[in-house]
N, C-alpha and C. Protein backbone atom coordinates (compact mmCIF):
# COMPACT_ATOMS: atom_id res chain seq x y z
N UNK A 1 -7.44 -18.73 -16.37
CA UNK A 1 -8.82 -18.30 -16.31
C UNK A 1 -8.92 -16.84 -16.78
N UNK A 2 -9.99 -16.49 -17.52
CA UNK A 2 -10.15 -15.40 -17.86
C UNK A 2 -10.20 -14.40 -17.28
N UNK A 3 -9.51 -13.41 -16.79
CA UNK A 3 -10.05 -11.84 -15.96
C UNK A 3 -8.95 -11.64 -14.73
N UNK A 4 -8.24 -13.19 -14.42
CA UNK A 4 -7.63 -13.62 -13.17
C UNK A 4 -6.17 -12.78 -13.52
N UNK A 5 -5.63 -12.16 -14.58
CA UNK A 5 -4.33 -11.61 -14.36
C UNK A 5 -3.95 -10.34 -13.62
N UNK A 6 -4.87 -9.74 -13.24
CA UNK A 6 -4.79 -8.65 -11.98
C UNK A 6 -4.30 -9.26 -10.68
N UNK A 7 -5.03 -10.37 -10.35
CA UNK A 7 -4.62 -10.95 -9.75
C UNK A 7 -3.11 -11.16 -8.96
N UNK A 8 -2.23 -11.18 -10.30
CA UNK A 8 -1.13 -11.25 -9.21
C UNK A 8 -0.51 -9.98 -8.95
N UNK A 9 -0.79 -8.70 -9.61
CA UNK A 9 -0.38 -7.64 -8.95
C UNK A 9 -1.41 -7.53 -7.43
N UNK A 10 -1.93 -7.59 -7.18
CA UNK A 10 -3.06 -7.73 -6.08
C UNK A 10 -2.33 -8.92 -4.77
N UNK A 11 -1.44 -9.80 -5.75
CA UNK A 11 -0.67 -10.98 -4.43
C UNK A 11 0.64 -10.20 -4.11
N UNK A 12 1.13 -9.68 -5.29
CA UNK A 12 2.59 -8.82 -4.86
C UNK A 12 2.57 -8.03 -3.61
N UNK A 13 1.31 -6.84 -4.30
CA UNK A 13 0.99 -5.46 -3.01
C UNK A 13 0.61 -6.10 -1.55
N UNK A 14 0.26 -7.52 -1.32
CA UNK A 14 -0.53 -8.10 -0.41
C UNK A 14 0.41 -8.57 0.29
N UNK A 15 1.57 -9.47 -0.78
CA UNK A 15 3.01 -9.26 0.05
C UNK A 15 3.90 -8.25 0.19
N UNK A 16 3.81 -7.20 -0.48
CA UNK A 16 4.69 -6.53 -0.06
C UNK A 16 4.33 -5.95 1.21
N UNK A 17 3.22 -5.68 1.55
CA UNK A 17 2.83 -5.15 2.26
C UNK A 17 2.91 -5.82 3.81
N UNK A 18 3.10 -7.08 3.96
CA UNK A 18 3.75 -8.48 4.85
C UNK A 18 5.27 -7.88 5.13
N UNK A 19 5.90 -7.95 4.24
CA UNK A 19 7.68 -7.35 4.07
C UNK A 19 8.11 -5.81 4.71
N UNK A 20 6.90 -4.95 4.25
CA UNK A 20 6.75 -3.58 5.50
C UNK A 20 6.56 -4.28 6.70
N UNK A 21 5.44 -4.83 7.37
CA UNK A 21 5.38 -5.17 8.18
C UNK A 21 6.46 -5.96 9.45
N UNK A 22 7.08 -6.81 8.36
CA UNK A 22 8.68 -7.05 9.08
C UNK A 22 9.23 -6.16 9.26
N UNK A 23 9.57 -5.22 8.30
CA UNK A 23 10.71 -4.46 8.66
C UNK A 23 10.51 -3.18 9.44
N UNK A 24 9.04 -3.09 9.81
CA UNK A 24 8.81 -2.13 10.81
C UNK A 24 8.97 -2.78 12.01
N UNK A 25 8.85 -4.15 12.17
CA UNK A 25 9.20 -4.64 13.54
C UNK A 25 10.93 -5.10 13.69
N UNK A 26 11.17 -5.09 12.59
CA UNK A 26 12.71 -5.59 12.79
C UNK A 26 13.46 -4.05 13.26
N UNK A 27 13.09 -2.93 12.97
CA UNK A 27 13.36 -1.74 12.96
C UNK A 27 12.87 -1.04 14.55
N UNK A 28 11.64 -1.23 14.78
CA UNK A 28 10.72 -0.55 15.56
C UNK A 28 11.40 -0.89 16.83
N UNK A 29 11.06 -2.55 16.92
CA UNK A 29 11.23 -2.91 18.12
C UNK A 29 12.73 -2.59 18.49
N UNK A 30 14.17 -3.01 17.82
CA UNK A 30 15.64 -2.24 18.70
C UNK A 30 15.36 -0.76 19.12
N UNK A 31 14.48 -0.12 17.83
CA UNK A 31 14.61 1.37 18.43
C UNK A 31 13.83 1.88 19.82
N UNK A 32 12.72 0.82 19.98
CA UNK A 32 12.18 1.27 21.20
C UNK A 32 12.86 0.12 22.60
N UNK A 33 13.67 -0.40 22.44
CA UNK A 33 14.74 -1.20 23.27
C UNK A 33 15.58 0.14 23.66
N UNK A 34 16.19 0.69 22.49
CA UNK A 34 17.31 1.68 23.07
C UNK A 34 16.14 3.14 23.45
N UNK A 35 15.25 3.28 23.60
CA UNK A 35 14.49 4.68 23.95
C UNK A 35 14.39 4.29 25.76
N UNK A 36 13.91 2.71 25.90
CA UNK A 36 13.78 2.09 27.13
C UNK A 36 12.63 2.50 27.10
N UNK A 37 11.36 1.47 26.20
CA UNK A 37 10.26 1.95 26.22
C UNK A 37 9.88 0.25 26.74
N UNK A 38 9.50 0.29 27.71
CA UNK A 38 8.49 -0.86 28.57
C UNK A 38 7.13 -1.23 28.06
N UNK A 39 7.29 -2.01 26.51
CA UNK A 39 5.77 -2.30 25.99
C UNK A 39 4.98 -3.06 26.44
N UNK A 40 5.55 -3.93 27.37
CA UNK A 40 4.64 -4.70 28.59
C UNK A 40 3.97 -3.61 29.41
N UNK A 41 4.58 -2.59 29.67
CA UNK A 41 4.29 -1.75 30.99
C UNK A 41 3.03 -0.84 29.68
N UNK A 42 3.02 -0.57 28.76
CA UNK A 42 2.28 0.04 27.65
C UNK A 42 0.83 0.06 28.15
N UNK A 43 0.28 1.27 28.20
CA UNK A 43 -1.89 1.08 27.73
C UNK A 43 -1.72 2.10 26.61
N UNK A 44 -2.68 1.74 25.88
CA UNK A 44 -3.39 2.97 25.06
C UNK A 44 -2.46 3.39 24.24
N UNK A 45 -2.98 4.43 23.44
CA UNK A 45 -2.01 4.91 22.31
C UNK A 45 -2.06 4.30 21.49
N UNK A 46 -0.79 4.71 20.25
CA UNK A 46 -1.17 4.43 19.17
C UNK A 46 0.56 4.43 18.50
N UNK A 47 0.73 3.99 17.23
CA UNK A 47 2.27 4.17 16.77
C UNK A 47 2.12 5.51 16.56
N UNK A 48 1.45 6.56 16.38
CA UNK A 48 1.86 8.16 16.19
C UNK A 48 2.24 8.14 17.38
N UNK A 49 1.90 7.96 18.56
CA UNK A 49 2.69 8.24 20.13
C UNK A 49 3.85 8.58 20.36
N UNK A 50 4.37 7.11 19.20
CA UNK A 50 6.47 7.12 19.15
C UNK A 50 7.04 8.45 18.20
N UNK A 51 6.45 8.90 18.00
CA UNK A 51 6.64 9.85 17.10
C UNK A 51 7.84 10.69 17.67
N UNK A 52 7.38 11.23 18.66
CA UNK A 52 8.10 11.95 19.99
C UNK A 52 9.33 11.21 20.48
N UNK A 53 8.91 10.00 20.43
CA UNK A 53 9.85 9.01 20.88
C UNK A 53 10.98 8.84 20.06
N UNK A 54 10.95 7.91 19.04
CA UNK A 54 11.96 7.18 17.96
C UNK A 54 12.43 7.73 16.95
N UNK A 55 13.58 7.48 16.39
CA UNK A 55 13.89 7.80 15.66
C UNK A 55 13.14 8.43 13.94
N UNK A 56 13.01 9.55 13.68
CA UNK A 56 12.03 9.66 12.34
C UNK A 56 12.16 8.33 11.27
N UNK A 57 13.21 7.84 10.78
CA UNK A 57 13.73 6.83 10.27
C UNK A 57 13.27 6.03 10.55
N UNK A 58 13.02 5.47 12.14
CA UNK A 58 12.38 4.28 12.13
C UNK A 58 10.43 4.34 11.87
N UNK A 59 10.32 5.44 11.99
CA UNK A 59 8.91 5.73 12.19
C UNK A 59 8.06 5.78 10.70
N UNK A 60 9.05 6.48 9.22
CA UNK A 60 9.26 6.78 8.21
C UNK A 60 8.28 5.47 8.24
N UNK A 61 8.85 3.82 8.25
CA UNK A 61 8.59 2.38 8.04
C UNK A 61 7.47 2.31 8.46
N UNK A 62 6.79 2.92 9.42
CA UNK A 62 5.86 2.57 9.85
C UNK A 62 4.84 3.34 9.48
N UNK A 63 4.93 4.62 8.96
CA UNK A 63 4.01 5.28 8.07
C UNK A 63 3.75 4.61 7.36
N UNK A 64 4.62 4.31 6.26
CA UNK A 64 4.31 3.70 5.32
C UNK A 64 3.71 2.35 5.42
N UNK A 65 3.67 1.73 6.41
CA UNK A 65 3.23 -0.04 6.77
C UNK A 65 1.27 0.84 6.98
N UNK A 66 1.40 1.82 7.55
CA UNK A 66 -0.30 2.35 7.36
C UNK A 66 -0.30 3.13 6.55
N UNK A 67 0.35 3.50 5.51
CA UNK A 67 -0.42 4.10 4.44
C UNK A 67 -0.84 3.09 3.38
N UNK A 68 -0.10 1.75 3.59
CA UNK A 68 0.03 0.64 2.56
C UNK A 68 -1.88 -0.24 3.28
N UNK A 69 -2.37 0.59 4.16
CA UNK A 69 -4.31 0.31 4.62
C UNK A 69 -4.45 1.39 3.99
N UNK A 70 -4.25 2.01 3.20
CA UNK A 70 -5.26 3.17 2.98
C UNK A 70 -5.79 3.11 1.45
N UNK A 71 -5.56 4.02 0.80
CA UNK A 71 -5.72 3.85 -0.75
C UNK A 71 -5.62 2.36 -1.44
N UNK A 72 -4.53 1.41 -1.09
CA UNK A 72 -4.71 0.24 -1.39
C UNK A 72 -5.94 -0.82 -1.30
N UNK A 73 -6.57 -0.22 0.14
CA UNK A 73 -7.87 -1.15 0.20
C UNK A 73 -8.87 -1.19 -1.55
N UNK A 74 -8.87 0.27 -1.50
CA UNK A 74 -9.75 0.38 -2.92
C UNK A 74 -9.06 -0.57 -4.03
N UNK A 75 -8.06 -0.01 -4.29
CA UNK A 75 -7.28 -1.61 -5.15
C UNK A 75 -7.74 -3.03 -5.16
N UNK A 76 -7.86 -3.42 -3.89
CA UNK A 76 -7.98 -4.79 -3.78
C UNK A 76 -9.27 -5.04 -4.26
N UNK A 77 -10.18 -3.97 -3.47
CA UNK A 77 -11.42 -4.19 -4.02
C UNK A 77 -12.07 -4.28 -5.50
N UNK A 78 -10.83 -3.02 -6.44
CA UNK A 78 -11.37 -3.06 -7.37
C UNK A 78 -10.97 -4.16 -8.01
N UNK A 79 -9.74 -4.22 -8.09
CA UNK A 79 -9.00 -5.86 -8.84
C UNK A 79 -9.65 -6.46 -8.37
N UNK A 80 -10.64 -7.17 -6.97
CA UNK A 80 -10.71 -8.10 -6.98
C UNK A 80 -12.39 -8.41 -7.83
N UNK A 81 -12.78 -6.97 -7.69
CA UNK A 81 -14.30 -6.80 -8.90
C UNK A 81 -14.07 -7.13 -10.15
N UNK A 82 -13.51 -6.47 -10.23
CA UNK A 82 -12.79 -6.69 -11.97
C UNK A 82 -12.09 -7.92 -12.54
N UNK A 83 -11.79 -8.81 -11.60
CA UNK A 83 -11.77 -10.66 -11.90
C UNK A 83 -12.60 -11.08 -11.61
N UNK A 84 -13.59 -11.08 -10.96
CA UNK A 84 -14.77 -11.45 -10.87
C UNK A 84 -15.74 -11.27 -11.97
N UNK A 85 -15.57 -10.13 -12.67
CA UNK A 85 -16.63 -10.21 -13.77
C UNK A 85 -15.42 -10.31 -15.25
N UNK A 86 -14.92 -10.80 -15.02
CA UNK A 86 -13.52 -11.09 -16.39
C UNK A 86 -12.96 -9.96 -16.87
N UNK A 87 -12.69 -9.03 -15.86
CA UNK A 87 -12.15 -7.91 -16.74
C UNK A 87 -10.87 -7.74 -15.95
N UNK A 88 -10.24 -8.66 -16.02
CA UNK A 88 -8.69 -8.20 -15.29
C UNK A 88 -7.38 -8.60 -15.88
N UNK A 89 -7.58 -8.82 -17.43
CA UNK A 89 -6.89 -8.54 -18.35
C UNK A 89 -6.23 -7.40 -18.98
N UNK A 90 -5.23 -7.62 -19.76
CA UNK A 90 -5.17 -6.67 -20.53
C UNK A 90 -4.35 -5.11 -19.76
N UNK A 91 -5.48 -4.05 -20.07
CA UNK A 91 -5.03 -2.82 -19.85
C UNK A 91 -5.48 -2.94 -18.64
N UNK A 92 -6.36 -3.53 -18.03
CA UNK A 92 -6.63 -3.57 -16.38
C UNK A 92 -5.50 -4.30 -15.59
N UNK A 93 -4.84 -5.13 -16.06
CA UNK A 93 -3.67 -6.10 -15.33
C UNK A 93 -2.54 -5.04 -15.70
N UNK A 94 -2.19 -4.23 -16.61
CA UNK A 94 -1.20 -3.31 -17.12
C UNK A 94 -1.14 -2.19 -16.11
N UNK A 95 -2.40 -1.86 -15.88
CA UNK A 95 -2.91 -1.13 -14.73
C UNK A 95 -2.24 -1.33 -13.27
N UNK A 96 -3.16 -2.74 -13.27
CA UNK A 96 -2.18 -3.33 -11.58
C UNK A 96 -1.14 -3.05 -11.17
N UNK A 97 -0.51 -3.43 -12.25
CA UNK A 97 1.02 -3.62 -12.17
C UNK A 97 1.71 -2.32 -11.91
N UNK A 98 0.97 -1.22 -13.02
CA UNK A 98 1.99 0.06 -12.71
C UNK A 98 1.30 0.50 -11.43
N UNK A 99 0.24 0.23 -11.00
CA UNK A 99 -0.47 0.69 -9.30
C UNK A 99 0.38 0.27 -8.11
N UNK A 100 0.75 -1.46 -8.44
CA UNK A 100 1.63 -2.13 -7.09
C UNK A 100 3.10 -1.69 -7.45
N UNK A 101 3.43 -1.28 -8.56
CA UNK A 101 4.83 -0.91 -8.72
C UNK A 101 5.16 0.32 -8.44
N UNK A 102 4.76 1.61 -8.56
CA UNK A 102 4.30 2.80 -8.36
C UNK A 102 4.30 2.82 -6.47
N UNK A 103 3.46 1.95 -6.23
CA UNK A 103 3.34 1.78 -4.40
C UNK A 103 4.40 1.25 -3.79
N UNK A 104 5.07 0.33 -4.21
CA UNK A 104 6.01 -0.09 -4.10
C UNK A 104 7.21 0.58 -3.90
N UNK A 105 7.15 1.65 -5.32
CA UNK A 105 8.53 2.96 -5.31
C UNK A 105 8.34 3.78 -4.06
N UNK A 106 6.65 4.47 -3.77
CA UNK A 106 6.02 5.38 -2.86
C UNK A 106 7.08 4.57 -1.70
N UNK A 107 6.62 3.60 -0.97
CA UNK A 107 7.36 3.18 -0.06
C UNK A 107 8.62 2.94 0.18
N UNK A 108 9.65 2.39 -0.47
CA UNK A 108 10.82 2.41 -0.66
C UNK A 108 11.42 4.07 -0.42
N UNK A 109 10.66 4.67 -0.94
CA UNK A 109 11.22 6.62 -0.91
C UNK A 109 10.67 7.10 0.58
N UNK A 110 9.48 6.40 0.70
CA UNK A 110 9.42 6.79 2.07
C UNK A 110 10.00 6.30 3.60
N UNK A 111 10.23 4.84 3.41
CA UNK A 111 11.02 4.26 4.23
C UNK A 111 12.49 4.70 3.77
N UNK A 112 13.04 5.10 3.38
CA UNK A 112 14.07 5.53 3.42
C UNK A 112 14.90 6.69 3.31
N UNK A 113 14.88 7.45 2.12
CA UNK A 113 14.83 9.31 1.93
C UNK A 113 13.71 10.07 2.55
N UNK A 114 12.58 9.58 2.53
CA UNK A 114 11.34 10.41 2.41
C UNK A 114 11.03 11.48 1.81
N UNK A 115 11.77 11.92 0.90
CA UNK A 115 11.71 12.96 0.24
C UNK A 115 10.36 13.26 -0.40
N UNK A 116 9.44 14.52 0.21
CA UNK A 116 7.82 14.61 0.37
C UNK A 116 7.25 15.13 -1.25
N UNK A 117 8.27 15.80 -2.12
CA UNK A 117 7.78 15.61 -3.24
C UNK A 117 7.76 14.53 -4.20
N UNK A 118 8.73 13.65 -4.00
CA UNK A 118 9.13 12.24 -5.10
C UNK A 118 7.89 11.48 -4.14
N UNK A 119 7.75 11.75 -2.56
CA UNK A 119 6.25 10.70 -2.44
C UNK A 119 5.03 10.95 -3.21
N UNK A 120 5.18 12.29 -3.04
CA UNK A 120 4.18 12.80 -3.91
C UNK A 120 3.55 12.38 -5.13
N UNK A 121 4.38 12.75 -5.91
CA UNK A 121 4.26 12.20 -7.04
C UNK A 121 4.33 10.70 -7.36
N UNK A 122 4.81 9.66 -6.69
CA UNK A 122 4.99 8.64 -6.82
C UNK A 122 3.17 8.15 -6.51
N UNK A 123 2.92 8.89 -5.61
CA UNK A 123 1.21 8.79 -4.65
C UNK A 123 0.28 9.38 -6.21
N UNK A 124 1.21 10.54 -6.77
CA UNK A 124 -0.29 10.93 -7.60
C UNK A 124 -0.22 9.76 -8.54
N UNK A 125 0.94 9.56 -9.13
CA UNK A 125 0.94 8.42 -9.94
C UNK A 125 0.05 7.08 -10.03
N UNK A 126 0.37 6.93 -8.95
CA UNK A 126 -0.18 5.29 -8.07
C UNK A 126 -1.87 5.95 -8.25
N UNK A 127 -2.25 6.93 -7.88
CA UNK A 127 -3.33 7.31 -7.97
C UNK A 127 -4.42 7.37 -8.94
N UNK A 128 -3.51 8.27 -10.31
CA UNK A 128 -4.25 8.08 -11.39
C UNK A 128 -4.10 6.63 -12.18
N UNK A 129 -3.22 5.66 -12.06
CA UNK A 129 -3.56 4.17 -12.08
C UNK A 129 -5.00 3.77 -11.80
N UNK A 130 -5.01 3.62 -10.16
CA UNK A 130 -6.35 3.53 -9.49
C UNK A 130 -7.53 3.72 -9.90
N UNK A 131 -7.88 5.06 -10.24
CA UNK A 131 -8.24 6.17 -11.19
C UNK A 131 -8.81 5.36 -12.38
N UNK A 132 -7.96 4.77 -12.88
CA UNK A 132 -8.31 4.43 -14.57
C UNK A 132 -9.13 2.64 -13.86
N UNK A 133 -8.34 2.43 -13.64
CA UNK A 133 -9.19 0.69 -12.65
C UNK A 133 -10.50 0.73 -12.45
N UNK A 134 -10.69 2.02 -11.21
CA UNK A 134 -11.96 2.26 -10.92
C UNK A 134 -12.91 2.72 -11.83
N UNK A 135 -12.41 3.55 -13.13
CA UNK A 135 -13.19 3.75 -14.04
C UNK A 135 -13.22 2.37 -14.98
N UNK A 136 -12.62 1.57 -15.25
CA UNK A 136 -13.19 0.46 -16.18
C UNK A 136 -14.08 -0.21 -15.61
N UNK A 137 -13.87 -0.38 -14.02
CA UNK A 137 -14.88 -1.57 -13.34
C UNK A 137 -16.19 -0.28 -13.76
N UNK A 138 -16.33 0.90 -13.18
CA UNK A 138 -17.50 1.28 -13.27
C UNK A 138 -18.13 1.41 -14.64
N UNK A 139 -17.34 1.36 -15.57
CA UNK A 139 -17.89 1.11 -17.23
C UNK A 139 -18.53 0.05 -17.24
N UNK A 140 -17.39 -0.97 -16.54
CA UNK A 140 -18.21 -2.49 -17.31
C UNK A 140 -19.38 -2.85 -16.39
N UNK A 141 -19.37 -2.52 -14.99
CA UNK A 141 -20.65 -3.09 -14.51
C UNK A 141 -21.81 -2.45 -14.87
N UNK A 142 -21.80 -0.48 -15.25
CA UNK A 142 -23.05 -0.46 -15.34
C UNK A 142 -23.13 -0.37 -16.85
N UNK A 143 -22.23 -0.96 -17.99
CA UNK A 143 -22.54 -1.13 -19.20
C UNK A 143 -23.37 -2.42 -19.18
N UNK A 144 -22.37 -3.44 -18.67
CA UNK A 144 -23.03 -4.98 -18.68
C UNK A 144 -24.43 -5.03 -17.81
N UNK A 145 -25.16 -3.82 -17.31
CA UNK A 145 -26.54 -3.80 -16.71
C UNK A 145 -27.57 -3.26 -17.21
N UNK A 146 -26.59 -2.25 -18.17
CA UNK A 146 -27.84 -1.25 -19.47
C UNK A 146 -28.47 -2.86 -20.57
């Protein structure tokens, strides 16, 4: 179908973002076993709480499992605009790809080195991707309305 090849960068980031999610619990939960943190006994709060608590390393995973809600939402939205009106071909799917791949690196560096300038840049990267997405959808919808 026409416009639909954004699309699967949009299923990758959607799983990858499933695969953080494991491995912040495959991670999270031994580390708060050995802190002797009683999550039954738990109210309130938030994962910044453990901060104090757990290991930075394990916590690193879990940044990144919420930074992978942040800027990405706009992604989805825009890929998912931009197959909707057939424009998710081409330099817009070329786009995707270096956006979920780019996010992909961001996380990997942050779950593991964290090294705050290579996130950096990996983030501006991923960014000006975004950047160019959000500017085609806004070309084509209010071109295709003039």
């Amino acid at each position: 179908m026409i416009g639909m090849d954004i699309l699967q960068p949009l299923a990758v980031l959607a799983g990858w973002t499933m695969l953080m999610w494991l491995w912040m619990y495959v991670t999270r939960i031994p580390a708060m076993n050995a802190a002797k943190i009683d999550a039954k006994t738990m109210t309130g709060g938030t994962g910044k709480d453990l901060d104090a608590v757990l290991p930075g390393k394990v916590q690193w995973i879990a940044h990144n499992y919420n930074h992978l809600h942040e800027a990405p939402t706009v992604f989805y939205a825009v890929a998912l605009a931009l197959a909707l009106i057939g424009q998710g071909d081409g330099l817009n799917a070329t786009l995707g790809w270096a956006y979920v791949g780019l996010r992909i690196a961001h996380s990997l560096v942050q779950a593991t080195v964290n090294k705050v300038m290579l996130r950096f840049l990996l983030f501006a990267l991923s960014s000006f991707a975004l950047m160019g997405l959000t500017l085609h959808l806004v070309i084509a919808v209010f071109h295709s309305a003039a």
